[in-house]
Protein backbone atom coordinates (compact mmCIF):
# COMPACT_ATOMS: atom_id res chain seq x y z
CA UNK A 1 -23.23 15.44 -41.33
CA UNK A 2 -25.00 12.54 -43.23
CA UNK A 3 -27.57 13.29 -45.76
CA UNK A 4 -31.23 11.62 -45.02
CA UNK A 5 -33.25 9.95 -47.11
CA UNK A 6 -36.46 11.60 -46.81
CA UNK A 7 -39.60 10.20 -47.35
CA UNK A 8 -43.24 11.93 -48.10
CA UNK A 9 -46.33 10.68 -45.79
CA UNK A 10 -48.95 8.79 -47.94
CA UNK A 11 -51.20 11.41 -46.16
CA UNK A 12 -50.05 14.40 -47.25
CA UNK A 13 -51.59 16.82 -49.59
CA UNK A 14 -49.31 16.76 -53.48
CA UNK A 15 -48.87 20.46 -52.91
CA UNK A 16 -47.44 21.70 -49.39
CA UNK A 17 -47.96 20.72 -45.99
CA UNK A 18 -46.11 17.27 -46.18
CA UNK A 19 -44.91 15.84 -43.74
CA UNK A 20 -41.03 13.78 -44.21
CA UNK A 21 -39.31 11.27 -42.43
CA UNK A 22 -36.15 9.65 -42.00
CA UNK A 23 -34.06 7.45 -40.36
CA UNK A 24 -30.95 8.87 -39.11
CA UNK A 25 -27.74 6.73 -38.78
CA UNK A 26 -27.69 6.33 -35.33
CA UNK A 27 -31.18 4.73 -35.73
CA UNK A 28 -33.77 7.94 -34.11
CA UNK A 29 -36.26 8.99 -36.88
CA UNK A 30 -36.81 12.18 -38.08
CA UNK A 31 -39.39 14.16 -38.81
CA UNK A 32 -40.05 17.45 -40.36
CA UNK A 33 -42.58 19.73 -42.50
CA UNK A 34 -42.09 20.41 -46.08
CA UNK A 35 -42.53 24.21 -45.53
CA UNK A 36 -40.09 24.51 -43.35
CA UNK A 37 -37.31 21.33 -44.12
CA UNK A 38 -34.70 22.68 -41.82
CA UNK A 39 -36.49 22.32 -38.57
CA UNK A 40 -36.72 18.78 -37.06
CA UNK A 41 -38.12 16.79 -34.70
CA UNK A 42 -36.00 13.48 -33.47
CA UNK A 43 -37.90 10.65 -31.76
CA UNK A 44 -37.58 7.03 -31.62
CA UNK A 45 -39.50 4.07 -32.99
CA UNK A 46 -40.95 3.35 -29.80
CA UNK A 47 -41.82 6.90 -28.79
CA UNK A 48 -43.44 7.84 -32.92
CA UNK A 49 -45.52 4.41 -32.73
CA UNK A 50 -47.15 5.34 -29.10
CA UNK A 51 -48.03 8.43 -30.84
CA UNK A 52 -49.56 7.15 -33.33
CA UNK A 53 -51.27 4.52 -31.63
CA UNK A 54 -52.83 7.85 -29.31
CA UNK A 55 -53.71 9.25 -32.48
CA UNK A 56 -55.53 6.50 -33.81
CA UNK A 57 -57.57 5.85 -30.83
CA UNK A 58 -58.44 10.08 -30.02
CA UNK A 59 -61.77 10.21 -31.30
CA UNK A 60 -63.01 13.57 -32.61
């Protein structure tokens, strides 16, 4: 299996609680939570910018 090259959200706290992500070869990104590295989540570009898009717009 390739190794990722994980990245740290701009977001995230220094200490725990960070969220990663990664592009995987066959282009899907990756995502996953510092406390808990070997559980992921695979989406694609598409699919993660929707979400965030909803995210942005959900006010609280």
């Amino acid at each position: 299996m390739t190794e990722l090259t994980w990245q740290k959200s701009t977001y995230s706290q220094e200490a725990s609680s960070c969220v990663n992500i990664a592009t995987a070869p066959d282009g899907t990104i990756r995502l996953r939570e510092s406390d808990d590295p070997e559980v992921t989540l695979s989406t694609t570009r598409t699919q993660l910018g929707t979400l965030i898009r909803a995210v942005k717009n959900t006010r609280l």
